[in-house]
PDB file of N, CA and C in Angstrom:
ATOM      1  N   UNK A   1       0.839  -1.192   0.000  1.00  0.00           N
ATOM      2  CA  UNK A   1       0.000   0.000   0.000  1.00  0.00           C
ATOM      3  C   UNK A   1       0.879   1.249   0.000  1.00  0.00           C
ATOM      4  N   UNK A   2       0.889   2.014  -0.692  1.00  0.00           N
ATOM      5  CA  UNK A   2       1.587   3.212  -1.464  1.00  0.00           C
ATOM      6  C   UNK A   2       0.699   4.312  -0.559  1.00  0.00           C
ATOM      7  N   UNK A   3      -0.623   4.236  -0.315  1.00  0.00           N
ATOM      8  CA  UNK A   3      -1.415   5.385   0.610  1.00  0.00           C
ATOM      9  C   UNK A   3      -1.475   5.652   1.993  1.00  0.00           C
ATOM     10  N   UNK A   4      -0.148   6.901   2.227  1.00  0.00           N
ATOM     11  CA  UNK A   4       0.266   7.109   3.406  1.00  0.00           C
ATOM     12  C   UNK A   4      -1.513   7.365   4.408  1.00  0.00           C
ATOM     13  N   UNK A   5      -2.498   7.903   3.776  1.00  0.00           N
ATOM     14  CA  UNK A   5      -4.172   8.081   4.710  1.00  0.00           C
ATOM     15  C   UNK A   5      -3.772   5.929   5.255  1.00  0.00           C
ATOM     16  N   UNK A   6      -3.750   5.285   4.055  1.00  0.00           N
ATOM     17  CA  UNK A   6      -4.123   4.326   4.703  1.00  0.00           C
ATOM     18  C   UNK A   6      -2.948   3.624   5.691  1.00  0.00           C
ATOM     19  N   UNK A   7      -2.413   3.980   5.572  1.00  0.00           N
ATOM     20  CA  UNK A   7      -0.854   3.043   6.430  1.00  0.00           C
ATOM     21  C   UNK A   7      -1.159   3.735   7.498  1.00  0.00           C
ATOM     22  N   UNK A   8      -1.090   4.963   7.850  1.00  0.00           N
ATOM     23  CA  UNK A   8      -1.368   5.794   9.260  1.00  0.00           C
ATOM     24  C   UNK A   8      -2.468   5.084   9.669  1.00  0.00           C
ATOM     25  N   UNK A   9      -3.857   4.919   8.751  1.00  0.00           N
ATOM     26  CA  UNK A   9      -5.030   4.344   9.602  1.00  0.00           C
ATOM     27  C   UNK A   9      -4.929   3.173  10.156  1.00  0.00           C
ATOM     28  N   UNK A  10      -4.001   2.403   9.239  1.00  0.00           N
ATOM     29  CA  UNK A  10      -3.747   0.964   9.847  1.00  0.00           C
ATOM     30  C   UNK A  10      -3.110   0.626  10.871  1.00  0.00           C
ATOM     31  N   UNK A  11      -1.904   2.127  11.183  1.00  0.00           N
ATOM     32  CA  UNK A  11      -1.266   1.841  12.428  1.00  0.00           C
ATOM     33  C   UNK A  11      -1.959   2.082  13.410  1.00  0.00           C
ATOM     34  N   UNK A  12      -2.912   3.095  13.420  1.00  0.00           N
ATOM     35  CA  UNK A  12      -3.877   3.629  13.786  1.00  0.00           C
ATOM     36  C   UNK A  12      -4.616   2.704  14.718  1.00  0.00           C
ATOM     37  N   UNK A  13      -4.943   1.900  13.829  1.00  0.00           N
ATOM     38  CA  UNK A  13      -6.015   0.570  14.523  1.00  0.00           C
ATOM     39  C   UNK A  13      -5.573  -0.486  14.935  1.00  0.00           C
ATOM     40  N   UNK A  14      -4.241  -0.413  14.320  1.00  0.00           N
ATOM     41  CA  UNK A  14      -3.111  -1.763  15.267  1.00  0.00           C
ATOM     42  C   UNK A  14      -2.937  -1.405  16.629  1.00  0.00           C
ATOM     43  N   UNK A  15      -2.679  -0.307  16.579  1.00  0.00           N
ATOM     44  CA  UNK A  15      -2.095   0.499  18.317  1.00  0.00           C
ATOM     45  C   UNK A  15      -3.274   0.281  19.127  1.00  0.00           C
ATOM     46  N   UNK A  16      -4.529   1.058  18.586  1.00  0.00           N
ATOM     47  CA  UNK A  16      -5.946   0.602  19.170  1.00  0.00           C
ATOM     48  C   UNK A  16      -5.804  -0.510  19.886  1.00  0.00           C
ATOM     49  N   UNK A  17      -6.625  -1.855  18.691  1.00  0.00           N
ATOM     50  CA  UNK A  17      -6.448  -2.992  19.186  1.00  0.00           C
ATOM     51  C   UNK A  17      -5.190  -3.831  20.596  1.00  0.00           C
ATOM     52  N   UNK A  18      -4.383  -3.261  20.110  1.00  0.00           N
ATOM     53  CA  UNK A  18      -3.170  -3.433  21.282  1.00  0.00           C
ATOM     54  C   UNK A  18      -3.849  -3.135  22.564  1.00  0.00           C
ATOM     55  N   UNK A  19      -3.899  -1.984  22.614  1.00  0.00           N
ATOM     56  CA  UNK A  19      -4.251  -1.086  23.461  1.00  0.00           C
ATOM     57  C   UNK A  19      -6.286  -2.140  24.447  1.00  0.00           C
ATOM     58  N   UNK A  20      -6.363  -2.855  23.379  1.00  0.00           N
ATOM     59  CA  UNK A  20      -7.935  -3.146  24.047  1.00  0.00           C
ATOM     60  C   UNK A  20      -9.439  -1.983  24.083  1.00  0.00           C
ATOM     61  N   UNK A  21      -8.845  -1.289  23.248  1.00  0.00           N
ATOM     62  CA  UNK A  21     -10.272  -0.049  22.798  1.00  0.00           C
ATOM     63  C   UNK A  21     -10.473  -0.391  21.457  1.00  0.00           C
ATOM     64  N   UNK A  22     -11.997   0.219  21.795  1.00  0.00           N
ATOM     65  CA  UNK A  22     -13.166  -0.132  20.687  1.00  0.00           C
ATOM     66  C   UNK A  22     -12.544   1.642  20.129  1.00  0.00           C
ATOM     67  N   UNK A  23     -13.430   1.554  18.837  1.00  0.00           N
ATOM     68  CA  UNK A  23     -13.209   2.752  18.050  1.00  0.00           C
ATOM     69  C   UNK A  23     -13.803   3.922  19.021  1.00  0.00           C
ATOM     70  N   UNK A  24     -14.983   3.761  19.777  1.00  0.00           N
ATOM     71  CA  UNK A  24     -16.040   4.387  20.313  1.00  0.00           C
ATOM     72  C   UNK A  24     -14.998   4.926  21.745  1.00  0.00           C
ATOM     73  N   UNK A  25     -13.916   3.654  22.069  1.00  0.00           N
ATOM     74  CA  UNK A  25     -13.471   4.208  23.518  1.00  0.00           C
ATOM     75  C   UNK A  25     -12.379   5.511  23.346  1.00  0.00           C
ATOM     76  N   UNK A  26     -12.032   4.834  22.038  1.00  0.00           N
ATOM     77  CA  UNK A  26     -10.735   6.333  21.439  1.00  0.00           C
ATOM     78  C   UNK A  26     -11.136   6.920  21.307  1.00  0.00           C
ATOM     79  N   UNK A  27     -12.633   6.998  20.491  1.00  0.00           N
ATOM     80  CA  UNK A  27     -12.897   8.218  20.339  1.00  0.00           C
ATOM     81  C   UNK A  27     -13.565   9.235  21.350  1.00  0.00           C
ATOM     82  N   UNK A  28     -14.017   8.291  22.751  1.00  0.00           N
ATOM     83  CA  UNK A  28     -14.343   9.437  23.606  1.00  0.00           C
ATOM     84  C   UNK A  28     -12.883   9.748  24.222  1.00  0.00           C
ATOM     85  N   UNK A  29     -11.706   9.246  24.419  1.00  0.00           N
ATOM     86  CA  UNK A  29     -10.547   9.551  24.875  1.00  0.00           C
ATOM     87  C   UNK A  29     -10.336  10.651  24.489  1.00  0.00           C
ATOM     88  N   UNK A  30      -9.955  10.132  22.843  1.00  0.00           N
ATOM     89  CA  UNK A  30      -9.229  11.887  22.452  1.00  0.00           C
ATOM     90  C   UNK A  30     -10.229  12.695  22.036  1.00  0.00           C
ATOM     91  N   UNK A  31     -11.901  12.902  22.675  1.00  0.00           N
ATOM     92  CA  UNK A  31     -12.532  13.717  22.052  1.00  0.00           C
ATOM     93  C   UNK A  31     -12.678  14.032  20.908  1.00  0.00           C
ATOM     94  N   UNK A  32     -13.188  12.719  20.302  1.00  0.00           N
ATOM     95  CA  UNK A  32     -13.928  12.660  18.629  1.00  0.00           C
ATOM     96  C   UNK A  32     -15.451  12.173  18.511  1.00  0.00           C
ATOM     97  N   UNK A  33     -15.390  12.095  16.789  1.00  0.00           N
ATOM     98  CA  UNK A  33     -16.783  11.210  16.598  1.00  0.00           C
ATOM     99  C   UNK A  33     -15.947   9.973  16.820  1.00  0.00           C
ATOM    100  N   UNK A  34     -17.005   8.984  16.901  1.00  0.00           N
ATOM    101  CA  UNK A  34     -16.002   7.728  16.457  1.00  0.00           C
ATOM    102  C   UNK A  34     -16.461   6.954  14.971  1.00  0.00           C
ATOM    103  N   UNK A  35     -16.744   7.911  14.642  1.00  0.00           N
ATOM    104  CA  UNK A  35     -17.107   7.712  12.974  1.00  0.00           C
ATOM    105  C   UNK A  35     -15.664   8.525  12.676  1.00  0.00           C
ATOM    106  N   UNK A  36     -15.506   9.257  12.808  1.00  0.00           N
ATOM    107  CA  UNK A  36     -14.403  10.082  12.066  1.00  0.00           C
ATOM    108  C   UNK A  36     -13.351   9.317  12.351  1.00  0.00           C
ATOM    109  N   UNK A  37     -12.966   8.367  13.837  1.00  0.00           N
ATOM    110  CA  UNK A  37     -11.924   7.957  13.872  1.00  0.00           C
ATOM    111  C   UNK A  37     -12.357   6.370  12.766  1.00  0.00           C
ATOM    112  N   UNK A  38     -12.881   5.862  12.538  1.00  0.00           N
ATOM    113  CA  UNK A  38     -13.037   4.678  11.628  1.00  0.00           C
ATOM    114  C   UNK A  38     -12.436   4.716  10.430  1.00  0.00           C
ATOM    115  N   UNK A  39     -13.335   6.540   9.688  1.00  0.00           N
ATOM    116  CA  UNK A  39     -12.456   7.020   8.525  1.00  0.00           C
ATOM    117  C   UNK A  39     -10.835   6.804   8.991  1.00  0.00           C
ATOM    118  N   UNK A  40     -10.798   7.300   9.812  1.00  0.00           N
ATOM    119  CA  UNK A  40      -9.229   7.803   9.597  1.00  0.00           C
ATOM    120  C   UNK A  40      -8.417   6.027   9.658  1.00  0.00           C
ATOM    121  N   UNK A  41      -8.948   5.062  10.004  1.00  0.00           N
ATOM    122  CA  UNK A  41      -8.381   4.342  10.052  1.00  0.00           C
ATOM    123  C   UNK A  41      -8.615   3.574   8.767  1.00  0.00           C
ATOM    124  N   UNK A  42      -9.874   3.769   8.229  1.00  0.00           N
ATOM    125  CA  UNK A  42      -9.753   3.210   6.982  1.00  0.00           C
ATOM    126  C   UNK A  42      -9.051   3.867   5.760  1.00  0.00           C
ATOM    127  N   UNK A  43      -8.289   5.188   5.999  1.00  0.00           N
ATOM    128  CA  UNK A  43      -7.597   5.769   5.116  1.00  0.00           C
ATOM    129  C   UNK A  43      -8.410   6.592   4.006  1.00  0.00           C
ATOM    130  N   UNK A  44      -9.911   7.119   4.563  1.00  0.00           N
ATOM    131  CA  UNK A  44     -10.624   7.883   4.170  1.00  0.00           C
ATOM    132  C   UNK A  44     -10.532   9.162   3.687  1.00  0.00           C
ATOM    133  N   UNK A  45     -10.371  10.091   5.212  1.00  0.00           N
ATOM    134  CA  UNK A  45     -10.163  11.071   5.388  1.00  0.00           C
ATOM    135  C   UNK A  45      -8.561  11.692   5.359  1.00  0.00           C
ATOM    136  N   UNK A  46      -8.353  12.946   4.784  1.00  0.00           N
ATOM    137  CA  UNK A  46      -7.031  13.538   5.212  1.00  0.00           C
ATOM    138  C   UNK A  46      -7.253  14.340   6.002  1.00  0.00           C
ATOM    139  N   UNK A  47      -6.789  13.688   7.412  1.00  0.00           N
ATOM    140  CA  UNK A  47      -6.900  14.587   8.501  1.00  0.00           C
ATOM    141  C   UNK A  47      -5.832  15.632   8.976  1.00  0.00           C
ATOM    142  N   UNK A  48      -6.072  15.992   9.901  1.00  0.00           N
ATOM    143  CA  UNK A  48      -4.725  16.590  10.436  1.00  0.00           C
ATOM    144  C   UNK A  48      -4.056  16.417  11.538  1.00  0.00           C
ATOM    145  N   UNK A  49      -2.892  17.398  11.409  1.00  0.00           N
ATOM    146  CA  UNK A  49      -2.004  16.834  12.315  1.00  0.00           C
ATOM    147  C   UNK A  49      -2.894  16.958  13.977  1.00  0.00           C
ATOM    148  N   UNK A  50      -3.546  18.000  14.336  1.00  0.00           N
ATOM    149  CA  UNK A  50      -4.324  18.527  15.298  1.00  0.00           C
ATOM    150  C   UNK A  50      -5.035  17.058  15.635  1.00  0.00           C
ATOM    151  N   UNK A  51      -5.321  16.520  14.822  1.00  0.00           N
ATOM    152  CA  UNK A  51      -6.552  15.506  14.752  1.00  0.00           C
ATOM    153  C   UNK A  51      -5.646  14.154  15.185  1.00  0.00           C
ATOM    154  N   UNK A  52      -4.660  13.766  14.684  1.00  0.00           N
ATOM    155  CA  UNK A  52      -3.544  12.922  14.809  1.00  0.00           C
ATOM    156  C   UNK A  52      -3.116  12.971  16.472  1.00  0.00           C
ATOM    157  N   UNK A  53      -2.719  14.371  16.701  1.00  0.00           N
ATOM    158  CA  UNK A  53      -2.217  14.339  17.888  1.00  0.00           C
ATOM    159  C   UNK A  53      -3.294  14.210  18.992  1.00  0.00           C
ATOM    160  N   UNK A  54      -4.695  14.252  18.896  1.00  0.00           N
ATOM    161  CA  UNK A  54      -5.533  14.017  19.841  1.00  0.00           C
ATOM    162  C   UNK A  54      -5.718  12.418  19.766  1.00  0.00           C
ATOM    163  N   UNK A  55      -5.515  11.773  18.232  1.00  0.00           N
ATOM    164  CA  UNK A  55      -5.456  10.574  18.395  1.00  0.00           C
ATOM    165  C   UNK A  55      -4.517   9.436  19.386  1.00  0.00           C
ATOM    166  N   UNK A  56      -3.196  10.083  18.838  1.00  0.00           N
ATOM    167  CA  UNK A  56      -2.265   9.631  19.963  1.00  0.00           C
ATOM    168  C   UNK A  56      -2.431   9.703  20.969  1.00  0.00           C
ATOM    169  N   UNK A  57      -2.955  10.819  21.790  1.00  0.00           N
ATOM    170  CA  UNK A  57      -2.815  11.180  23.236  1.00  0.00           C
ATOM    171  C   UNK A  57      -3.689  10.338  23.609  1.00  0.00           C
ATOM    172  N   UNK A  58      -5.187  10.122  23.294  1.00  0.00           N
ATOM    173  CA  UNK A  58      -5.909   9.371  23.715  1.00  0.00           C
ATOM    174  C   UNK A  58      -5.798   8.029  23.682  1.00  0.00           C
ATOM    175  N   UNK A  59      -4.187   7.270  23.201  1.00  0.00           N
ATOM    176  CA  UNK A  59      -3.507   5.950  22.737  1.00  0.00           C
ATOM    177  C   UNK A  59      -2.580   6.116  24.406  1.00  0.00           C
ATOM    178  N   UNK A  60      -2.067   7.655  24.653  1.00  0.00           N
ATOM    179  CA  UNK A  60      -1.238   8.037  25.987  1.00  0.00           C
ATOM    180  C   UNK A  60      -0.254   7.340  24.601  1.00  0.00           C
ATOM    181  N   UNK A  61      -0.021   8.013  23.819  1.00  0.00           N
ATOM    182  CA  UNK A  61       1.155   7.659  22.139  1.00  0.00           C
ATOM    183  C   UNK A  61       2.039   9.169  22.477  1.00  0.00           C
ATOM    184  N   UNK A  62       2.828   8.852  21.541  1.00  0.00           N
ATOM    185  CA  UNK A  62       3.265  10.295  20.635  1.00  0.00           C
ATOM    186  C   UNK A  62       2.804  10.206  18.993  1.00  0.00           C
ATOM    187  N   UNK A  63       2.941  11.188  18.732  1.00  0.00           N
ATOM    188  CA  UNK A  63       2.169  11.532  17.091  1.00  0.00           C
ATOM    189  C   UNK A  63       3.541  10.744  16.578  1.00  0.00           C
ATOM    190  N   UNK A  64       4.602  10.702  16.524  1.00  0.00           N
ATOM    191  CA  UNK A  64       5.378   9.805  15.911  1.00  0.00           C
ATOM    192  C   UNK A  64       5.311   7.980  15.875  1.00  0.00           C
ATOM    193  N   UNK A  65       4.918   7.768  16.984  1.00  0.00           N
ATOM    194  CA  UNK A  65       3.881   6.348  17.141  1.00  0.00           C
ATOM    195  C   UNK A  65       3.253   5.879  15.654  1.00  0.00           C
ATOM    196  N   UNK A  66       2.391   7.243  15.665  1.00  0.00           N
ATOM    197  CA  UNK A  66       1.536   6.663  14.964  1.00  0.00           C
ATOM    198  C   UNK A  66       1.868   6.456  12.915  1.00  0.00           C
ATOM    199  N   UNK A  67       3.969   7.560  12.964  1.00  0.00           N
ATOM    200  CA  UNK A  67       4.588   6.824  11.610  1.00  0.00           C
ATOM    201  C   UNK A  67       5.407   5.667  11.654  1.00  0.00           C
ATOM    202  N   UNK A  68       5.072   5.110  12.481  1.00  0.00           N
ATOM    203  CA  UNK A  68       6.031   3.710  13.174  1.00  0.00           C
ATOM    204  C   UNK A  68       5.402   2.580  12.195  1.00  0.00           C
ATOM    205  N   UNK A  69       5.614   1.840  11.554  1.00  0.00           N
ATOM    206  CA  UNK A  69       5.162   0.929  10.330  1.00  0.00           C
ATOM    207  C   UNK A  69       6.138  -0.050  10.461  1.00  0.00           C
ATOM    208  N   UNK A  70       5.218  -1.297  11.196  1.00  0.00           N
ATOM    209  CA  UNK A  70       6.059  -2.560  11.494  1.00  0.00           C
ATOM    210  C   UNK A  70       5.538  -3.273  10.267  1.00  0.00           C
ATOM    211  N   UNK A  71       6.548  -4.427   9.774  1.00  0.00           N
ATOM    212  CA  UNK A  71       6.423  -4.978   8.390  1.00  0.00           C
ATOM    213  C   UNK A  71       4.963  -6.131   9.007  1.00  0.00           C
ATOM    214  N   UNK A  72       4.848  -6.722  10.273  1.00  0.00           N
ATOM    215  CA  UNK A  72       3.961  -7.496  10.454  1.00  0.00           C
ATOM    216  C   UNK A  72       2.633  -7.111  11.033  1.00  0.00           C
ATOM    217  N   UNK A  73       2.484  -6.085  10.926  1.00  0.00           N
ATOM    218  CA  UNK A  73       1.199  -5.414  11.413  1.00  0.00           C
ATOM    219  C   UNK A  73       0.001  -6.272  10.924  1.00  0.00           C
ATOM    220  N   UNK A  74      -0.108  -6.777   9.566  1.00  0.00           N
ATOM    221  CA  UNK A  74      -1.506  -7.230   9.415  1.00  0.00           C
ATOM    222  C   UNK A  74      -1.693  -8.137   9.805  1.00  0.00           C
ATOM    223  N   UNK A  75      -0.964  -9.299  10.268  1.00  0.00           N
ATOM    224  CA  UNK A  75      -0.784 -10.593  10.541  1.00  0.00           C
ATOM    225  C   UNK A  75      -1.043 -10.144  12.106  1.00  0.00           C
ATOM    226  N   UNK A  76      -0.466  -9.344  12.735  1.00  0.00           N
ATOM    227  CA  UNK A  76      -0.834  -8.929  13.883  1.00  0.00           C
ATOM    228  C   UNK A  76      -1.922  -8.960  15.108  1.00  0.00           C
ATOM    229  N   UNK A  77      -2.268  -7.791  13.644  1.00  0.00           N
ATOM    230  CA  UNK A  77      -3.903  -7.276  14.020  1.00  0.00           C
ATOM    231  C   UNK A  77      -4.665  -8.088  14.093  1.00  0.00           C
ATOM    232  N   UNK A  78      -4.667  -9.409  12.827  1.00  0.00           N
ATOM    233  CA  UNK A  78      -5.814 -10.333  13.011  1.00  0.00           C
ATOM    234  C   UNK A  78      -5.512 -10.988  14.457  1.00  0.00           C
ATOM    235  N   UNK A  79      -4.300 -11.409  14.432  1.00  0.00           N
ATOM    236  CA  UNK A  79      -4.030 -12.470  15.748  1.00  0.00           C
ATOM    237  C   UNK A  79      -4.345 -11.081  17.040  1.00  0.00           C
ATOM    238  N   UNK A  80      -4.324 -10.406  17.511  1.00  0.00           N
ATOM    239  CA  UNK A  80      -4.517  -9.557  17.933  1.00  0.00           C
ATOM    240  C   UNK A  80      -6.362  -9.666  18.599  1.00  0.00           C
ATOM    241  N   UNK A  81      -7.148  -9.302  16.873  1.00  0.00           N
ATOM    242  CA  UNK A  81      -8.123  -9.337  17.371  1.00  0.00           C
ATOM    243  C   UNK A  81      -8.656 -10.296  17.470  1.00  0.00           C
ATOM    244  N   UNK A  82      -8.645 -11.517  17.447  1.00  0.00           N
ATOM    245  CA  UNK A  82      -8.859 -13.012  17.730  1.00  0.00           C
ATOM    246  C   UNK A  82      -8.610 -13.249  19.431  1.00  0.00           C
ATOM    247  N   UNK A  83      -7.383 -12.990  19.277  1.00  0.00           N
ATOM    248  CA  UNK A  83      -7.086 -12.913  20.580  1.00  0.00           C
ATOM    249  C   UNK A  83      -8.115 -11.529  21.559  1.00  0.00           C
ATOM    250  N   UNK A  84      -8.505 -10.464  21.408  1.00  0.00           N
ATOM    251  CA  UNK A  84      -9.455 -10.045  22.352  1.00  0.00           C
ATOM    252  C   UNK A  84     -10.734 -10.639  22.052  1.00  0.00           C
ATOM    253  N   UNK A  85     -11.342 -10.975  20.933  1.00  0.00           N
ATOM    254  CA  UNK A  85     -12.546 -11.618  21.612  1.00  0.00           C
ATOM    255  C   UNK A  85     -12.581 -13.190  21.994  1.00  0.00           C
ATOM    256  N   UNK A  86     -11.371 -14.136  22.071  1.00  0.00           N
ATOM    257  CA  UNK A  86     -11.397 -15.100  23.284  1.00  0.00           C
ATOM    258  C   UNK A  86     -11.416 -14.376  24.635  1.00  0.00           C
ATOM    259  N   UNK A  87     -10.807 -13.400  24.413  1.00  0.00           N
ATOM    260  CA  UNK A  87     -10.566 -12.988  26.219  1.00  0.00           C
ATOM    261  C   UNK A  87     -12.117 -12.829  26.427  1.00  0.00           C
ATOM    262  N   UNK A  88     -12.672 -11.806  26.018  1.00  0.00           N
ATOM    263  CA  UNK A  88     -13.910 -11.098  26.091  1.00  0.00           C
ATOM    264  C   UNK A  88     -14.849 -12.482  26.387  1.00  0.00           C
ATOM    265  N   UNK A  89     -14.809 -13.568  25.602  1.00  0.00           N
ATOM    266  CA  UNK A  89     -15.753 -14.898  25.908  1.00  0.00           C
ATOM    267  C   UNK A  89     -15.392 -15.127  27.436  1.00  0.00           C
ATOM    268  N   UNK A  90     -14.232 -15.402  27.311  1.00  0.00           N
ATOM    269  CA  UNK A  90     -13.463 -16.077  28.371  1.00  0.00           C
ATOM    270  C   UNK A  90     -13.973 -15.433  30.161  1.00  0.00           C
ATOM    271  N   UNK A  91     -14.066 -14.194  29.521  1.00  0.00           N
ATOM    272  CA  UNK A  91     -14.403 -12.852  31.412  1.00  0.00           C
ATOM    273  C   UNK A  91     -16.015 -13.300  31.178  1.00  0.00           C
ATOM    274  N   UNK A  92     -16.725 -13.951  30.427  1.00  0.00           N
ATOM    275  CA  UNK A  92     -18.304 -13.908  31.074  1.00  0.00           C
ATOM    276  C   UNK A  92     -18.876 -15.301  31.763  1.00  0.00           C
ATOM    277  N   UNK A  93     -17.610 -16.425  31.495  1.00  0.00           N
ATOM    278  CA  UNK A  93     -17.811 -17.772  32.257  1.00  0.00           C
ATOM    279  C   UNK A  93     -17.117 -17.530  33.439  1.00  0.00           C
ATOM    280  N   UNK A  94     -17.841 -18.813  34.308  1.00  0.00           N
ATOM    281  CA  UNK A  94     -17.925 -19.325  35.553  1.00  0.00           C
ATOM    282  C   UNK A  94     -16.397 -20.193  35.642  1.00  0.00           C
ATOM    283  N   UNK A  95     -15.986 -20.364  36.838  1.00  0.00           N
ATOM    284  CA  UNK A  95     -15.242 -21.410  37.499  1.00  0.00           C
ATOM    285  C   UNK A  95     -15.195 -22.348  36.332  1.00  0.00           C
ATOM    286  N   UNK A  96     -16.547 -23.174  36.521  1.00  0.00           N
ATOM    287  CA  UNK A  96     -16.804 -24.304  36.114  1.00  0.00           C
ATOM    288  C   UNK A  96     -16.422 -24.502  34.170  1.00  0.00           C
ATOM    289  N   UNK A  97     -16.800 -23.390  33.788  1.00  0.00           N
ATOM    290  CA  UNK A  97     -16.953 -23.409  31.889  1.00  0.00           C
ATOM    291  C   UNK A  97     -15.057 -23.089  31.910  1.00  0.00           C
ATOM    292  N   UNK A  98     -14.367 -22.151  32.691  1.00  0.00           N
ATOM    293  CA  UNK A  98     -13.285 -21.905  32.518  1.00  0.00           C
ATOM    294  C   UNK A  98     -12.563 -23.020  32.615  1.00  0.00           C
ATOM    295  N   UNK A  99     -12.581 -24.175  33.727  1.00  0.00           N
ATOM    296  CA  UNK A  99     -11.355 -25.217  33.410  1.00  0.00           C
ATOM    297  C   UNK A  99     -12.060 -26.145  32.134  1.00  0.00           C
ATOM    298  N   UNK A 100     -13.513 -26.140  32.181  1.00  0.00           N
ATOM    299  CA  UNK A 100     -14.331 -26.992  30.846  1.00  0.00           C
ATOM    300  C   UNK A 100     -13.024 -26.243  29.604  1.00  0.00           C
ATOM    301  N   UNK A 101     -13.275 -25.287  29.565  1.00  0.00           N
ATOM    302  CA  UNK A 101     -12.043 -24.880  28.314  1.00  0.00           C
ATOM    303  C   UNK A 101     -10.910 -25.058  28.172  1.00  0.00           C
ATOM    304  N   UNK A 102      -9.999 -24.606  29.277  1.00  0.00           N
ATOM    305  CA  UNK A 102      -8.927 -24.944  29.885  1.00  0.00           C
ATOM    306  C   UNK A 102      -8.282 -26.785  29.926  1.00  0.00           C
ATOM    307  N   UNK A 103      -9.366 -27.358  29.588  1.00  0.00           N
ATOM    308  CA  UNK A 103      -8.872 -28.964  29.670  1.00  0.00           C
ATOM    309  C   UNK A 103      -9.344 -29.143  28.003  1.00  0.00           C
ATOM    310  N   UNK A 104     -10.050 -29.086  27.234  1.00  0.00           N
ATOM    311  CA  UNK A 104     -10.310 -28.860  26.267  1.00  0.00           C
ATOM    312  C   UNK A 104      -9.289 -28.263  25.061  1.00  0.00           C
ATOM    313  N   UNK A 105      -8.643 -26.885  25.916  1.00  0.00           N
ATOM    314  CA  UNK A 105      -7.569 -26.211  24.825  1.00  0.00           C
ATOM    315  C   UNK A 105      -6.240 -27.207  24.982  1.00  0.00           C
ATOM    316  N   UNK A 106      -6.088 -27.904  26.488  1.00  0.00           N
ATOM    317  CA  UNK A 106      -5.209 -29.089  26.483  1.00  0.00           C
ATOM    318  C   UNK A 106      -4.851 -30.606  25.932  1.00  0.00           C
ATOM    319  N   UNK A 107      -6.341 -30.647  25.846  1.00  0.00           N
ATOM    320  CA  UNK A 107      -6.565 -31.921  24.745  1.00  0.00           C
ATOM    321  C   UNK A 107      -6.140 -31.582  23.353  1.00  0.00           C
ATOM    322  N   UNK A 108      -7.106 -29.985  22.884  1.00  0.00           N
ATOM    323  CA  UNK A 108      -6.619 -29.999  21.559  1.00  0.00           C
ATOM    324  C   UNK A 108      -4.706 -29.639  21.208  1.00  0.00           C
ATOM    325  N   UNK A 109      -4.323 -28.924  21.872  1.00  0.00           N
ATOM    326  CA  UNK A 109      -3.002 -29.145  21.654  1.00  0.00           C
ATOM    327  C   UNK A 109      -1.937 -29.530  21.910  1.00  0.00           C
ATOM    328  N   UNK A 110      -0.946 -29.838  21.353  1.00  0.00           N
ATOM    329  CA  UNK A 110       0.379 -30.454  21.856  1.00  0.00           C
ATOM    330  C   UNK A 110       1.404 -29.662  23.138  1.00  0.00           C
ATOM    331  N   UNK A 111       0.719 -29.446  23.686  1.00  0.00           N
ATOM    332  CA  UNK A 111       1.510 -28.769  24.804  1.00  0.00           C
ATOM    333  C   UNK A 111       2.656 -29.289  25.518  1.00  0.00           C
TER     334      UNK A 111
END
């Protein structure tokens, strides 16, 4: 991808995800829509720097963070967000469903 809107948005939403916020939580952080922050991550909008740096802050980033472009970001992100919604399953069971899984993820793999 040659489109610096979209590489920023992507880091954009990698850092997010890291981070464990929804579009909606950044965007009440750094005081946005959280429509506008979606654009910006989908490489929509040309925003600005003003707009950037409220993004970061509400990451607790620096605006340079957000030209940081790791070669494995997309591979990342998916494992990333896979990985928060097991967690998210994982915090609404009991004792009982947690080792049910827990002996289950042991069976299925070679540990």
């Amino acid at each position: 991808m040659d489109n610096i809107y979209k590489k920023v948005g992507q880091q954009i939403r990698l850092l997010r995800i890291r981070r464990g916020l929804t579009q909606e939580e950044l965007a009440e952080k750094a005081g946005m829509n959280p429509k506008y922050i979606g654009q910006i991550e989908r490489g929509e909008v040309n925003t600005t720097i003003n707009m950037l740096t409220k993004v970061a802050s509400g990451m607790n980033l620096n605006l340079a963070d957000l030209f940081s472009f790791p070669k494995t970001r997309i591979r990342e992100t998916e494992n990333t967000l896979v990985e928060k919604r097991i967690i998210r399953l994982l915090q609404v069971l009991n004792t009982k469903q947690l080792k049910f899984v827990e002996k289950t993820i042991k069976n299925l793999l070679p540990l």
